[in-house]
Each structure stands twice: as structure tokens, then as C-alpha cells.
N, C-alpha and C. Protein backbone atom coordinates (compact mmCIF):
# COMPACT_ATOMS: atom_id res chain seq x y z
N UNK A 1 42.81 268.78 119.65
CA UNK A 1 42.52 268.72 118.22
C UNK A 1 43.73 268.13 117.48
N UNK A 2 43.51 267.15 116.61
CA UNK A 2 44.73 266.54 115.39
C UNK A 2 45.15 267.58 114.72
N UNK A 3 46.71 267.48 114.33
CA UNK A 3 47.37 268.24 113.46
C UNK A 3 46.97 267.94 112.22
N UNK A 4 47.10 268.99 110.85
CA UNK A 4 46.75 268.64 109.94
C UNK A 4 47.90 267.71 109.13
N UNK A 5 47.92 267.19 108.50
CA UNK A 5 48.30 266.17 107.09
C UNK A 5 49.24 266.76 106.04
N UNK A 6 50.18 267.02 105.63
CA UNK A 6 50.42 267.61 104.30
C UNK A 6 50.54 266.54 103.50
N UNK A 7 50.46 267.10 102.27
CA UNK A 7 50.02 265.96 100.99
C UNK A 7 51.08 266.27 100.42
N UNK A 8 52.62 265.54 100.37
CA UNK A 8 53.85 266.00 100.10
C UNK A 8 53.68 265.23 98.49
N UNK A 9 54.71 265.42 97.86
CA UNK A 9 55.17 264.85 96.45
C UNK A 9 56.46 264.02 96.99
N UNK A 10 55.86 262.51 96.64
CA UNK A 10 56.71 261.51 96.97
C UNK A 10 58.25 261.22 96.37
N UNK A 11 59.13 261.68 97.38
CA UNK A 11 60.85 261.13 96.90
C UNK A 11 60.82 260.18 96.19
N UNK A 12 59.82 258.80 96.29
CA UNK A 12 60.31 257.69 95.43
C UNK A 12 60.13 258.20 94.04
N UNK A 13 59.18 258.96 93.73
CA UNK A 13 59.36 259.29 92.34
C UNK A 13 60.76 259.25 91.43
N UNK A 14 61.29 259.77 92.05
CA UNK A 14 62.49 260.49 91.84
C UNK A 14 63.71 259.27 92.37
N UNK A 15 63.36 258.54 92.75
CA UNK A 15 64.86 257.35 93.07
C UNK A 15 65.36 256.88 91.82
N UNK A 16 64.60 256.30 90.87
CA UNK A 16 64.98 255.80 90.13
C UNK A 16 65.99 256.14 88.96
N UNK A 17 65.43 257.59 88.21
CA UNK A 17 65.71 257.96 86.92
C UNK A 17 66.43 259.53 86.85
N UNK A 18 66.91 260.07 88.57
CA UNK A 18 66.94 261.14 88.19
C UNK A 18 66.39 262.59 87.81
N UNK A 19 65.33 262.38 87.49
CA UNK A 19 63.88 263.34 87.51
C UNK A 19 64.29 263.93 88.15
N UNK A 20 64.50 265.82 88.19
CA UNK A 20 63.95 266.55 89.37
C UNK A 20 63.09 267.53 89.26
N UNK A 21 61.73 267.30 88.56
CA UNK A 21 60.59 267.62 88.40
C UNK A 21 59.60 267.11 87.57
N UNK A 22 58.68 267.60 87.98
CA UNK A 22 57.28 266.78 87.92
C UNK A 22 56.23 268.04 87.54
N UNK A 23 55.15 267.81 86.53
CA UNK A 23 54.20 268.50 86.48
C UNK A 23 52.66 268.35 87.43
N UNK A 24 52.10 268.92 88.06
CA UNK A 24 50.93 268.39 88.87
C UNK A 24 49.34 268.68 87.87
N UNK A 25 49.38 267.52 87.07
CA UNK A 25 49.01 268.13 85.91
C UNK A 25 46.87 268.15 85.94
N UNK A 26 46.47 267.82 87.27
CA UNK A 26 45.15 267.92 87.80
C UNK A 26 45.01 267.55 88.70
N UNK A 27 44.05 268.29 89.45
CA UNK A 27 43.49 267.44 91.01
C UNK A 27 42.17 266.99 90.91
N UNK A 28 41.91 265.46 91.38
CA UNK A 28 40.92 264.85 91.29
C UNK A 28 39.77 265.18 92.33
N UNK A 29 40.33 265.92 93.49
CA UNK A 29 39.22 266.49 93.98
C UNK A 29 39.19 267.90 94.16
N UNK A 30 38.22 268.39 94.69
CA UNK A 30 37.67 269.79 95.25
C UNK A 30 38.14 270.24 96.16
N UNK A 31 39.20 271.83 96.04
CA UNK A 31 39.16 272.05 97.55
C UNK A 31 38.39 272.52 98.31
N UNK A 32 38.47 271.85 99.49
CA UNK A 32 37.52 271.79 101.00
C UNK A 32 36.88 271.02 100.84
N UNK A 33 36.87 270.01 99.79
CA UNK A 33 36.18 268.69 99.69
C UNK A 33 36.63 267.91 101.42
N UNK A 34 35.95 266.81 101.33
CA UNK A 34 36.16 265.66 102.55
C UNK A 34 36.16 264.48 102.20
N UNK A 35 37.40 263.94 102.50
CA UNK A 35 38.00 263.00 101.51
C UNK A 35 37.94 261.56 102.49
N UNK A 36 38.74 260.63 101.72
CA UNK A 36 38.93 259.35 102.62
C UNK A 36 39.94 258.89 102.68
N UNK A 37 40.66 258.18 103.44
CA UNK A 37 42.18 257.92 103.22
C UNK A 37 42.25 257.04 101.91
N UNK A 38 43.26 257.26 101.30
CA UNK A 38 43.16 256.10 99.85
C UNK A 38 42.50 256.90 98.81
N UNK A 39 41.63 257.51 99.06
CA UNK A 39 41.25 258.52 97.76
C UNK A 39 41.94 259.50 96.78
N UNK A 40 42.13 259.07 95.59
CA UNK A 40 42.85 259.84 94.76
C UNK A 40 42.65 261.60 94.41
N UNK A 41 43.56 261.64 95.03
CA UNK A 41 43.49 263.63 94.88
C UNK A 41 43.98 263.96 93.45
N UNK A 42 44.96 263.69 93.32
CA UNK A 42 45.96 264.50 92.17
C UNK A 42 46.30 263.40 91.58
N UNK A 43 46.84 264.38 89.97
CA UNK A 43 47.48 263.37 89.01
C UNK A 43 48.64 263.94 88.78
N UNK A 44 50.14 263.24 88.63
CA UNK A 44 51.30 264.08 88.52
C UNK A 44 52.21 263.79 87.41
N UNK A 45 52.48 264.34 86.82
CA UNK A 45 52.95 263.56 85.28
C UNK A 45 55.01 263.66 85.68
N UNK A 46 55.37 262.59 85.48
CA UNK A 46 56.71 262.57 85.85
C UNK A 46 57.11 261.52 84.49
N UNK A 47 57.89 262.75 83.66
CA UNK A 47 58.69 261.89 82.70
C UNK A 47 57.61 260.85 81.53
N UNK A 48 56.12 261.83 81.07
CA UNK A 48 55.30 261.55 80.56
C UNK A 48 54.59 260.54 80.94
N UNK A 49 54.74 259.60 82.22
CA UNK A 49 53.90 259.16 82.90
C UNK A 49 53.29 259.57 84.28
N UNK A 50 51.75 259.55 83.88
CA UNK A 50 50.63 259.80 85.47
C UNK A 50 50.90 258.70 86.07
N UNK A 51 50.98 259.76 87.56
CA UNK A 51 50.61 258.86 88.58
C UNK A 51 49.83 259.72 89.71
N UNK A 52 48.83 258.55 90.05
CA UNK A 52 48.15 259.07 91.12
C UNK A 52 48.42 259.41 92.48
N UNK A 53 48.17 260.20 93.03
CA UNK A 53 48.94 260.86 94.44
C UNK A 53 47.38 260.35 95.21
N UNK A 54 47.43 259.92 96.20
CA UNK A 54 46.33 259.31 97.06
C UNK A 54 46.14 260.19 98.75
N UNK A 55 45.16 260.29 99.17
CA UNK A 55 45.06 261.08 100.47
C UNK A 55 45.56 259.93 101.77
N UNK A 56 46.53 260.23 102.38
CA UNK A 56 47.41 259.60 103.32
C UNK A 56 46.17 259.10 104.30
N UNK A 57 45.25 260.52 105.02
CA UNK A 57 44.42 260.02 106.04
C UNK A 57 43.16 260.64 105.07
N UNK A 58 42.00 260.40 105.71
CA UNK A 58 40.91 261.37 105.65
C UNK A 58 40.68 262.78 106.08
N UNK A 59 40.26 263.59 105.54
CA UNK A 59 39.98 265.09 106.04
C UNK A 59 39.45 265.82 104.95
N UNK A 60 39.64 266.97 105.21
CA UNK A 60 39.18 268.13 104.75
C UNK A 60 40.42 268.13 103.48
N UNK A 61 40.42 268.57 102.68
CA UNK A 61 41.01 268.77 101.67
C UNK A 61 41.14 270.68 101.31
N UNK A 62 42.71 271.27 101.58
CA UNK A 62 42.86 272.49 101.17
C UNK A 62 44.64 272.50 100.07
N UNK A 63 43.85 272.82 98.92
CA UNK A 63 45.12 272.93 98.10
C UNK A 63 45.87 273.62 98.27
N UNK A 64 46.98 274.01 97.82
CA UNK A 64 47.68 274.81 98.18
C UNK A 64 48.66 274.81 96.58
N UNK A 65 49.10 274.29 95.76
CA UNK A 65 49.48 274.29 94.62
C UNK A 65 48.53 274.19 93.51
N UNK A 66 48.48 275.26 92.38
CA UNK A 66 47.19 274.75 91.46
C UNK A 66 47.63 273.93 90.35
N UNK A 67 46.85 273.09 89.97
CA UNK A 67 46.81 271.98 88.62
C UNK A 67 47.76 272.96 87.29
N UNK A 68 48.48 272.03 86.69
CA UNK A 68 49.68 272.56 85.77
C UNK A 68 50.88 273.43 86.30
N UNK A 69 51.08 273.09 87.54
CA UNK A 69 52.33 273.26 87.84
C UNK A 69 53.14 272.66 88.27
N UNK A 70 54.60 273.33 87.46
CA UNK A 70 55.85 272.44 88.20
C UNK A 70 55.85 272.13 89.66
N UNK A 71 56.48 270.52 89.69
CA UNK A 71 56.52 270.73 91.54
C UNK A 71 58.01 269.77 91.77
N UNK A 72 58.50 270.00 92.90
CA UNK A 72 59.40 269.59 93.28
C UNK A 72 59.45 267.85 94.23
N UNK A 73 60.66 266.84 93.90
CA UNK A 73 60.30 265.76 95.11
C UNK A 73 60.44 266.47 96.46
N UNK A 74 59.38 266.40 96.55
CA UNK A 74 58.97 266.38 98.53
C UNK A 74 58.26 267.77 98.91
N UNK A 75 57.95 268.56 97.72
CA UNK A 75 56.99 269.34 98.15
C UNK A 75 55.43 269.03 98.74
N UNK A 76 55.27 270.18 99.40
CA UNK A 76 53.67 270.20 99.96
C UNK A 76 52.74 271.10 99.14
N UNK A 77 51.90 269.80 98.48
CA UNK A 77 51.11 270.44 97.28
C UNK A 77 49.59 270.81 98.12
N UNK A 78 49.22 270.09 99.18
CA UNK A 78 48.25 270.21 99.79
C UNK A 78 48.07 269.95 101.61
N UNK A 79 46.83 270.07 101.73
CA UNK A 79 46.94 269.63 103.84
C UNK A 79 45.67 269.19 103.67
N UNK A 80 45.30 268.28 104.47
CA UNK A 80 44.18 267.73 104.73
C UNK A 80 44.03 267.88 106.42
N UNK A 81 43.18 268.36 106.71
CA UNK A 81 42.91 268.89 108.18
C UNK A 81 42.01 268.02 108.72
N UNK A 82 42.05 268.02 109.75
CA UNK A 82 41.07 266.69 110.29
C UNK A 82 39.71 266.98 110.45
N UNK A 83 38.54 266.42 110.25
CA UNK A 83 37.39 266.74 110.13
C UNK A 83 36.58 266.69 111.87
């Protein structure tokens, strides 16, 4: 059986400007939804601009951080498990 996926919060965010936090300010899908790779999960507001966080592979979708919270670069906001 495949290992699952974590859906980390991307370092590049954070190269540029210094930022060291981010709001995760909605998730575009359902958890235990079944997703596709490229499909937009989450929206993350860094420094009053969204950006979309996208599902790495396809799977199962289980959150693990809820919408309006602070998050850190390189946390694991979610896992996508293999279907």
C-alpha cells in the first residue's frame, strides 16, 4: 500500500519578504473528499494576499488544520491518502 501525502505550507512563501506567518483562511474542499492532483484545496492569505495551495497527488483528502488559522512555513495542514 502507498504512503500517504502531507499537504505542507510552502517555504517559498516565505523567501521573499520575511513573513513568518500565514492565515489558512478556507479550504476549497471537503474532508474525505477525493481529489486530483492539481486541485485546489486551500486558500492561504500571506501578507493580505491569497494564494492557492493545490493537491500534490490525488487521494483522499483528511484535514488536519481548520480554516482561519494561523499556520507556519512548512507546516502540515493536511494528508491525502491514497485511494
Amino acid at each position: 500500500m502507498a504512503d500517504s501525502t502531507p499537504l505542507v505550507i510552502p517555504l517559498s512563501l516565505w523567501e521573499s519578504d520575511g513573513t513568518e506567518e500565514a492565515v489558512l483562511a478556507a479550504w476549497l474542499a471537503d474532508d474525505g473528499a477525493t481529489v486530483e492532483a492539481g486541485t485546489p484545496l486551500a486558500e492561504l492569505m500571506v501578507d493580505k494576499v491569497t494564494v492557492e495551495i493545490e493537491a500534490p497527488v490525488g487521494g483522499r483528502l483528511e484535514i488536519r488544520t481548520p480554516a482561519e488559522t494561523p499556520v507556519a512555513p512548512g507546516a502540515t495542514i493536511a494528508v491525502l491518502h491514497p485511494r
